[in-house]
C-alpha atoms as a PDB file:
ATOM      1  CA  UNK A   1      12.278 287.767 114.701  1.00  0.00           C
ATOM      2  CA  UNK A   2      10.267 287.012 117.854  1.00  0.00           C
ATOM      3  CA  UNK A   3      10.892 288.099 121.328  1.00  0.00           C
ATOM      4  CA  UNK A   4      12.861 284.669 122.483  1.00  0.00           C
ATOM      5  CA  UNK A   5      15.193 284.694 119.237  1.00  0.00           C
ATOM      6  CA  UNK A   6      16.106 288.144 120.592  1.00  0.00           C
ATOM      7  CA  UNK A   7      16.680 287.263 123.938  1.00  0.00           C
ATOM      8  CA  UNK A   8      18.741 284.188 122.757  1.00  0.00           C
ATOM      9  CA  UNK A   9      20.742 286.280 120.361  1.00  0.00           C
ATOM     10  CA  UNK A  10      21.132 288.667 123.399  1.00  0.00           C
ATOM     11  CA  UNK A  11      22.545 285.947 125.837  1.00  0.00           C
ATOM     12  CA  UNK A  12      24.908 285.081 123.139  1.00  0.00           C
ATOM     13  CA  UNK A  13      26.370 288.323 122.352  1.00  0.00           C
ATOM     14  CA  UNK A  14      26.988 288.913 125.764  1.00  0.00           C
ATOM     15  CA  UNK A  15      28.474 285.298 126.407  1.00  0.00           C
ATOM     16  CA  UNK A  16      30.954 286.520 123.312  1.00  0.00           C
ATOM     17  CA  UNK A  17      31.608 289.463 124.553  1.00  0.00           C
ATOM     18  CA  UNK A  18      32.667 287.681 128.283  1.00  0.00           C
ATOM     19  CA  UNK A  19      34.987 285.683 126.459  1.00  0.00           C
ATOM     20  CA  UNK A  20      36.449 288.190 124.421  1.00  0.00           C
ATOM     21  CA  UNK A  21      37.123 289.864 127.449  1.00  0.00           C
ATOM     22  CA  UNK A  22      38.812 287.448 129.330  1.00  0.00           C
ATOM     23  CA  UNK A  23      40.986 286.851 126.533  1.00  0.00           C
ATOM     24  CA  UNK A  24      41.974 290.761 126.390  1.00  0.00           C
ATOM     25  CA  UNK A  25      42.870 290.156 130.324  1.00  0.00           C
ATOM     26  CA  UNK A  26      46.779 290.366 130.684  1.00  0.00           C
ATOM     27  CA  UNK A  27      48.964 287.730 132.526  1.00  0.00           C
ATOM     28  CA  UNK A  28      49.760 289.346 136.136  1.00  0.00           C
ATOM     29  CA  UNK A  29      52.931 289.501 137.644  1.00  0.00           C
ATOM     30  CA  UNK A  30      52.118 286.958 140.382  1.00  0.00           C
ATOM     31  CA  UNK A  31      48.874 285.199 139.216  1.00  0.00           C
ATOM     32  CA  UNK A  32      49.766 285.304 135.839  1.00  0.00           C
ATOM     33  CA  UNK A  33      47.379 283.863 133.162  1.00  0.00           C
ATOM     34  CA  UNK A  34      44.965 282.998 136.511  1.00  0.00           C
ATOM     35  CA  UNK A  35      44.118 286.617 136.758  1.00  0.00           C
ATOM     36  CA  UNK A  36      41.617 285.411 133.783  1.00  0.00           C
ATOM     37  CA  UNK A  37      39.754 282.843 136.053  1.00  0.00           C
ATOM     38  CA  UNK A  38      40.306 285.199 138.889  1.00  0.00           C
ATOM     39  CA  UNK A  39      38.724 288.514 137.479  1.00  0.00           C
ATOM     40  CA  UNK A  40      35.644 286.017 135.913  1.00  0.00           C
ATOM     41  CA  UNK A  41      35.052 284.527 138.773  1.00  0.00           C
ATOM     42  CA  UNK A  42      34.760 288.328 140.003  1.00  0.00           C
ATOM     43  CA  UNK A  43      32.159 288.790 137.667  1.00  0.00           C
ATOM     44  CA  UNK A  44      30.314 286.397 137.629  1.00  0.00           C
ATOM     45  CA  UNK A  45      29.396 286.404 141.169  1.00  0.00           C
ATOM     46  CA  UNK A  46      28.417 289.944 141.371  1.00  0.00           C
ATOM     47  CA  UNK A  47      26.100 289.170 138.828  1.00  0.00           C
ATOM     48  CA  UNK A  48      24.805 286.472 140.764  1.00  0.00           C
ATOM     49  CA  UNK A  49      23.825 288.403 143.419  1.00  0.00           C
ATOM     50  CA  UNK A  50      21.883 290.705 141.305  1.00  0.00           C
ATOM     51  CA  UNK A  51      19.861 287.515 140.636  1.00  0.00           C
ATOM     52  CA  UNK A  52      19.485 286.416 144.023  1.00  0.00           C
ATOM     53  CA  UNK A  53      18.344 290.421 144.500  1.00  0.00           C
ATOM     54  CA  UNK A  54      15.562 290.028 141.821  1.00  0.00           C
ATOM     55  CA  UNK A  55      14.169 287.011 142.526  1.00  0.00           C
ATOM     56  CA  UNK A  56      13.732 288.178 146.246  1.00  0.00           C
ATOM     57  CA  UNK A  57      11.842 291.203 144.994  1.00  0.00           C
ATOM     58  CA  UNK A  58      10.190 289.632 142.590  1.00  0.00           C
ATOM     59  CA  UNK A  59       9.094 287.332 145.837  1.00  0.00           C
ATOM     60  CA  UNK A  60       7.781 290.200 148.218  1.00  0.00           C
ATOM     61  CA  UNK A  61       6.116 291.790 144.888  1.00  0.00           C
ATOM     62  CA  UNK A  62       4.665 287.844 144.665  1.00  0.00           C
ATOM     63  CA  UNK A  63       3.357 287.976 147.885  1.00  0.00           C
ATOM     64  CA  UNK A  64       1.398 291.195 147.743  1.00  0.00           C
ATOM     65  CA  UNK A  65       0.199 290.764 143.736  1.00  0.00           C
ATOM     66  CA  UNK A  66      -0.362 287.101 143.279  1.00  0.00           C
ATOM     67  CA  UNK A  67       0.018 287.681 140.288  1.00  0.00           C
ATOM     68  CA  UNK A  68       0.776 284.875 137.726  1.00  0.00           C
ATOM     69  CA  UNK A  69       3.196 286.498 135.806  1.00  0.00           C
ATOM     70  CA  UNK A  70       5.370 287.847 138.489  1.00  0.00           C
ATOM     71  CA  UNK A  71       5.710 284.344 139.855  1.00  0.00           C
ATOM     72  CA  UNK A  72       6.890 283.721 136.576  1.00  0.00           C
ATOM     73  CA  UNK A  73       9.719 286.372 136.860  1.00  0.00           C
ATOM     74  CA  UNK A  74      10.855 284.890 140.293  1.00  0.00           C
ATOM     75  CA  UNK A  75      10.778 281.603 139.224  1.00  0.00           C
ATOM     76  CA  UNK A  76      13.135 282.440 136.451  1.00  0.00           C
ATOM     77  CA  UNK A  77      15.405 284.281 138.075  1.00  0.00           C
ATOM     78  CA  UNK A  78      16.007 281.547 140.583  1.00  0.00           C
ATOM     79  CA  UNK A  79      16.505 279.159 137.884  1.00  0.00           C
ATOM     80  CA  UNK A  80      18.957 281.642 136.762  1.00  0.00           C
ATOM     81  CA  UNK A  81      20.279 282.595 140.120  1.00  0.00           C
ATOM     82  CA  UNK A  82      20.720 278.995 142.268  1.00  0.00           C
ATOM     83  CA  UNK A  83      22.691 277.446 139.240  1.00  0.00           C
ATOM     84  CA  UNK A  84      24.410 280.058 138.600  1.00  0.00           C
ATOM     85  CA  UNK A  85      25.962 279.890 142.604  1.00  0.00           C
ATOM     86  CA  UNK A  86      26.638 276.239 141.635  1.00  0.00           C
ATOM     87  CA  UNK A  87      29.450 277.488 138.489  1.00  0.00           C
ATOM     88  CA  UNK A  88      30.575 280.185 140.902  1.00  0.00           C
ATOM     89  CA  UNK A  89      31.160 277.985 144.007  1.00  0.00           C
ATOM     90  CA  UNK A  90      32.907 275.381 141.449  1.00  0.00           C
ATOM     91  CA  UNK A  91      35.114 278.801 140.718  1.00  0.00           C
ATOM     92  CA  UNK A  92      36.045 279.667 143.673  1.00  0.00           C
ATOM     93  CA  UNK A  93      37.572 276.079 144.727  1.00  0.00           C
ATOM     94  CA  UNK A  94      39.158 276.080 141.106  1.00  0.00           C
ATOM     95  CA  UNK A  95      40.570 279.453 141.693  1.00  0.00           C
ATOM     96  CA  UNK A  96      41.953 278.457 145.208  1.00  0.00           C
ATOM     97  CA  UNK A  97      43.383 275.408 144.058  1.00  0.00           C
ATOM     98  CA  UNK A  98      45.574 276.822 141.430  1.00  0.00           C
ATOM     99  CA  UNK A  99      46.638 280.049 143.944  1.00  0.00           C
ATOM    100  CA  UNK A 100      47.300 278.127 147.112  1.00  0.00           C
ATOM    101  CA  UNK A 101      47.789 274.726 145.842  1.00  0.00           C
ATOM    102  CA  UNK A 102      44.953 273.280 147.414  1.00  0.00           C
ATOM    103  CA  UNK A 103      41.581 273.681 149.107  1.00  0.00           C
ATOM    104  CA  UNK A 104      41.544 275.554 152.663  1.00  0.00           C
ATOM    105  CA  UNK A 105      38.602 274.729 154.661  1.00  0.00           C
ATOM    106  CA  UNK A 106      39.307 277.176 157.331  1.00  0.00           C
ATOM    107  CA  UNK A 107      39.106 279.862 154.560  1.00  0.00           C
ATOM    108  CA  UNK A 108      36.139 281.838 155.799  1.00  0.00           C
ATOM    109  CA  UNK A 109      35.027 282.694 152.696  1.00  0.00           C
ATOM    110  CA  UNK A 110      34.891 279.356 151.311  1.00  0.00           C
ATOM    111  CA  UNK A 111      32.822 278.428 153.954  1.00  0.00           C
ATOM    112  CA  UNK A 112      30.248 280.614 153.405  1.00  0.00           C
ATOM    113  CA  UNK A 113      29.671 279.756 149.759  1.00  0.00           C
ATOM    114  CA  UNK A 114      29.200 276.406 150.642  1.00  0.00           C
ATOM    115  CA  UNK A 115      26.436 277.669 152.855  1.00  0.00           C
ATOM    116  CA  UNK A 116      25.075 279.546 150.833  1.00  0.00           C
ATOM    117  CA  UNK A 117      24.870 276.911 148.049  1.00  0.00           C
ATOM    118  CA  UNK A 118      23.258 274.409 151.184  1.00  0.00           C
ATOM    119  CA  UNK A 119      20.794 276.736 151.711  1.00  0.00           C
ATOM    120  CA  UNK A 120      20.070 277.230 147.618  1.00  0.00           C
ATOM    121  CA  UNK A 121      19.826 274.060 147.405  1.00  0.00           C
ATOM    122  CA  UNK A 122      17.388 273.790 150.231  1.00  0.00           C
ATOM    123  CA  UNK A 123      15.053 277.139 148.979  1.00  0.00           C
ATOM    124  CA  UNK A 124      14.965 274.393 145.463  1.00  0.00           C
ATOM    125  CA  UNK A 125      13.808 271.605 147.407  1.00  0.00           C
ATOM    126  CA  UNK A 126      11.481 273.095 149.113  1.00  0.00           C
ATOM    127  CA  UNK A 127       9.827 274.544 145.609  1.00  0.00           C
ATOM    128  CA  UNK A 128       9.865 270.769 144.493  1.00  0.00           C
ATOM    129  CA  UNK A 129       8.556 268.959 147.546  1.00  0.00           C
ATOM    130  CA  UNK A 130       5.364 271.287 148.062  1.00  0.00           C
ATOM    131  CA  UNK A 131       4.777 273.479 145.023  1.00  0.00           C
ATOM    132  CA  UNK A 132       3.497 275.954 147.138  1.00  0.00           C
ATOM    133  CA  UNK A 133       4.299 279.342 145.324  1.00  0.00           C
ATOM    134  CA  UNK A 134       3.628 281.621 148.691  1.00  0.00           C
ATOM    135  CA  UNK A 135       5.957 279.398 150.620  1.00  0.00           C
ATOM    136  CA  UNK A 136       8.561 279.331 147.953  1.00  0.00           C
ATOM    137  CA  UNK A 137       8.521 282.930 147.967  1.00  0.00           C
ATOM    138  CA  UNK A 138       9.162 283.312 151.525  1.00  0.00           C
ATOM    139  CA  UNK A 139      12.107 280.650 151.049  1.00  0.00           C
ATOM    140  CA  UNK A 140      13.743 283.034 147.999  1.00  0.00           C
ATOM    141  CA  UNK A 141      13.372 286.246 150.236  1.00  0.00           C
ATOM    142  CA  UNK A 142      15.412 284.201 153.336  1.00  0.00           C
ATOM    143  CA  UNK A 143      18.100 283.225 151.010  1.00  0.00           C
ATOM    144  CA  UNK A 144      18.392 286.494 149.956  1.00  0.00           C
ATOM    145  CA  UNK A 145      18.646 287.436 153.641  1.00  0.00           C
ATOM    146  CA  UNK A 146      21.500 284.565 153.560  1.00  0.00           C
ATOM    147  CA  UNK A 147      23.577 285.717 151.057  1.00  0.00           C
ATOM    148  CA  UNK A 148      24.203 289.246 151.742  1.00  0.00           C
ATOM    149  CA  UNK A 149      24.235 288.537 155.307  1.00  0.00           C
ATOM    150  CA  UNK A 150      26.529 286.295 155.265  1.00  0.00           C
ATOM    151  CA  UNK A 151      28.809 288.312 152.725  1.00  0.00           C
ATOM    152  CA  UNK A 152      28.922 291.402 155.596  1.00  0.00           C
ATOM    153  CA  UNK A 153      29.033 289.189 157.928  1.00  0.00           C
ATOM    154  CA  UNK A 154      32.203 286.961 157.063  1.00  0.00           C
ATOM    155  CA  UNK A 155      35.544 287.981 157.367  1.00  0.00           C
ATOM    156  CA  UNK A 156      38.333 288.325 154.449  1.00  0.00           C
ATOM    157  CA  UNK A 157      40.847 286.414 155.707  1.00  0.00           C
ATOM    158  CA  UNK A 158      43.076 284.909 152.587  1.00  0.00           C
ATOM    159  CA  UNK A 159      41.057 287.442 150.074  1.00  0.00           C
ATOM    160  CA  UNK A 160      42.995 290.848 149.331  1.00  0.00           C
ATOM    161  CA  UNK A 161      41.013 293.908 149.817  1.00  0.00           C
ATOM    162  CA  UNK A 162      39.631 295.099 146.689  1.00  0.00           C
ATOM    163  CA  UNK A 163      42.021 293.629 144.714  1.00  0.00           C
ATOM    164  CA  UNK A 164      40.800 295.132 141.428  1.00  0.00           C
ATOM    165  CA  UNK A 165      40.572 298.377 142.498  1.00  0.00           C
ATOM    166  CA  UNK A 166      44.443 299.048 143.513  1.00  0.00           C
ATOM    167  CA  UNK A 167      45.015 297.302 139.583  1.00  0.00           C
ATOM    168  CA  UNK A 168      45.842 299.582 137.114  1.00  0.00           C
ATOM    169  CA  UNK A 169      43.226 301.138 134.549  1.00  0.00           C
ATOM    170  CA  UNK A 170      43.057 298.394 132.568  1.00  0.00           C
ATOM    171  CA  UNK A 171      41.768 296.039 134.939  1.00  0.00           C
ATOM    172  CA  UNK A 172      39.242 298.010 136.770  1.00  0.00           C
ATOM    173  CA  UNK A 173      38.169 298.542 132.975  1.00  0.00           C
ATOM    174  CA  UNK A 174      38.225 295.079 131.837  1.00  0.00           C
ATOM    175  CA  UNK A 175      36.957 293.719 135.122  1.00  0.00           C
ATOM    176  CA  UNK A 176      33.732 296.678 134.891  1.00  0.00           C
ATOM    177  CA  UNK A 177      33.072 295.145 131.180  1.00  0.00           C
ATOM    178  CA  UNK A 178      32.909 291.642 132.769  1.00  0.00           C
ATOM    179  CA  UNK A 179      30.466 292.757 135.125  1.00  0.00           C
ATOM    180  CA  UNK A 180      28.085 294.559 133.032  1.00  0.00           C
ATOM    181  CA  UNK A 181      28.441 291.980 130.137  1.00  0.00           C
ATOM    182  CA  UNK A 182      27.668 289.070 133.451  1.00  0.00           C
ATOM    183  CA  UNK A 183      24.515 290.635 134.708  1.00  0.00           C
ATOM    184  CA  UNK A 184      23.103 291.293 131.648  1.00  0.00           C
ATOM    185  CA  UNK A 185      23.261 288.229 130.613  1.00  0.00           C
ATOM    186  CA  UNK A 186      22.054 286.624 133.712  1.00  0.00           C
ATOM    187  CA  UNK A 187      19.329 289.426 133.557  1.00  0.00           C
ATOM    188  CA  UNK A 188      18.025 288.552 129.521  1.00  0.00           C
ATOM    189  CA  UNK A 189      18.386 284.812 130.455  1.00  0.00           C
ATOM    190  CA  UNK A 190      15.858 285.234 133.319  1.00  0.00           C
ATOM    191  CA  UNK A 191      13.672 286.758 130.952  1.00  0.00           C
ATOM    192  CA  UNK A 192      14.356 284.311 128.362  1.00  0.00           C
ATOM    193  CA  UNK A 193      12.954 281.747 130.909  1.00  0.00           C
ATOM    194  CA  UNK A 194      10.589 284.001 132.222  1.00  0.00           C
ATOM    195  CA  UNK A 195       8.520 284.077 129.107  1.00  0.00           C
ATOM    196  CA  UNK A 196       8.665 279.908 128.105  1.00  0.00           C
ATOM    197  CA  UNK A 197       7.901 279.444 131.844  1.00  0.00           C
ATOM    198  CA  UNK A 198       4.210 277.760 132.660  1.00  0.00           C
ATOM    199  CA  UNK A 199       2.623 279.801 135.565  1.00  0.00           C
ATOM    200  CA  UNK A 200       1.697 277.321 138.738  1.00  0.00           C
ATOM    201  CA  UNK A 201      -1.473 278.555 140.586  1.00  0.00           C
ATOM    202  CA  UNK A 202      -0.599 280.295 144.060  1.00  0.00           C
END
């Protein structure tokens, strides 16, 4: 078996083991079965930012190496990474919707996913338009800047304080399986990509 069946085997394990997860999730007394979307939604966004994190080392490492393969790496991870923000914004207004009964646009939090998925979209456009690896990395390390910036930086209004945390055992177990099983994913899809990827010439 070659190294992209194993990677694709990989992804779907862990894509199986997600969903068996979220199935093993129990109703809660006030969200009840939304604590599923809830606690995914969880996930998967921590595991986002771990690909937002790689793909902005993987730029500075660009920018000193030049090497080929390591734009390779970045570029995968972004395609892993920006997309990724896309399901997780679509989440987060599904998730809202169901708890509050509708979408809050003075919900700080909202907000800033939304710009954060401007300025993804942007760091993308920019890669199309001009092709310019060097410049591209410099985009990827800014959004990176964005992101966790913005996450200190914005206030939890609406959202509970580590919600998952003051949840019994269960949860904080169930929710650290959904994590793991997220970013690994996220992390053998990047390299999935990484290694059908055609180099562009810095």
């Amino acid at each position: 078996m070659n190294r992209s069946k194993l990677l694709l085997g990989g992804v779907a394990a862990m894509l199986l083991g997600i969903a068996g997860l979220v199935v093993a999730i129990p109703a809660d007394q006030k969200l009840g079965e939304l604590l599923k979307l809830v606690l995914f939604h969880g996930a998967s966004t921590w595991a986002n930012l771990v690909a937002f994190s790689l793909t902005a080392v993987l730029a500075a490492a660009f920018l000193v190496t030049r090497s080929e393969g390591v734009w390779r790496w970045e570029s995968a991870f972004r395609t892993i990474a920006v997309p990724l923000w896309v399901v997780n914004t679509g989440l987060g207004v599904l998730s809202m919707y169901l708890s509050w009964g509708g979408f809050l646009w003075s919900e700080p939090r909202m907000r800033m996913t939304l710009w954060i998925l401007l300025a993804s979209f942007a760091v993308v456009a920019v890669h199309l338009a001009f092709e310019r690896p060097r410049l591209t990395a410099l985009f990827d390390i800014a959004l990176a800047v964005v992101v966790f910036g913005s996450i200190g930086l914005t206030p939890k209004v609406f959202h509970p304080d580590n919600p998952v945390m003051h949840s019994g055992g269960m949860i904080i177990a169930l929710f650290g399986g959904l994590v793991a099983a997220c970013t690994i994913a996220a992390l053998l899809g990047g390299a999935l990509l990484a290694g059908r990827a055609r180099a562009l010439q810095p």
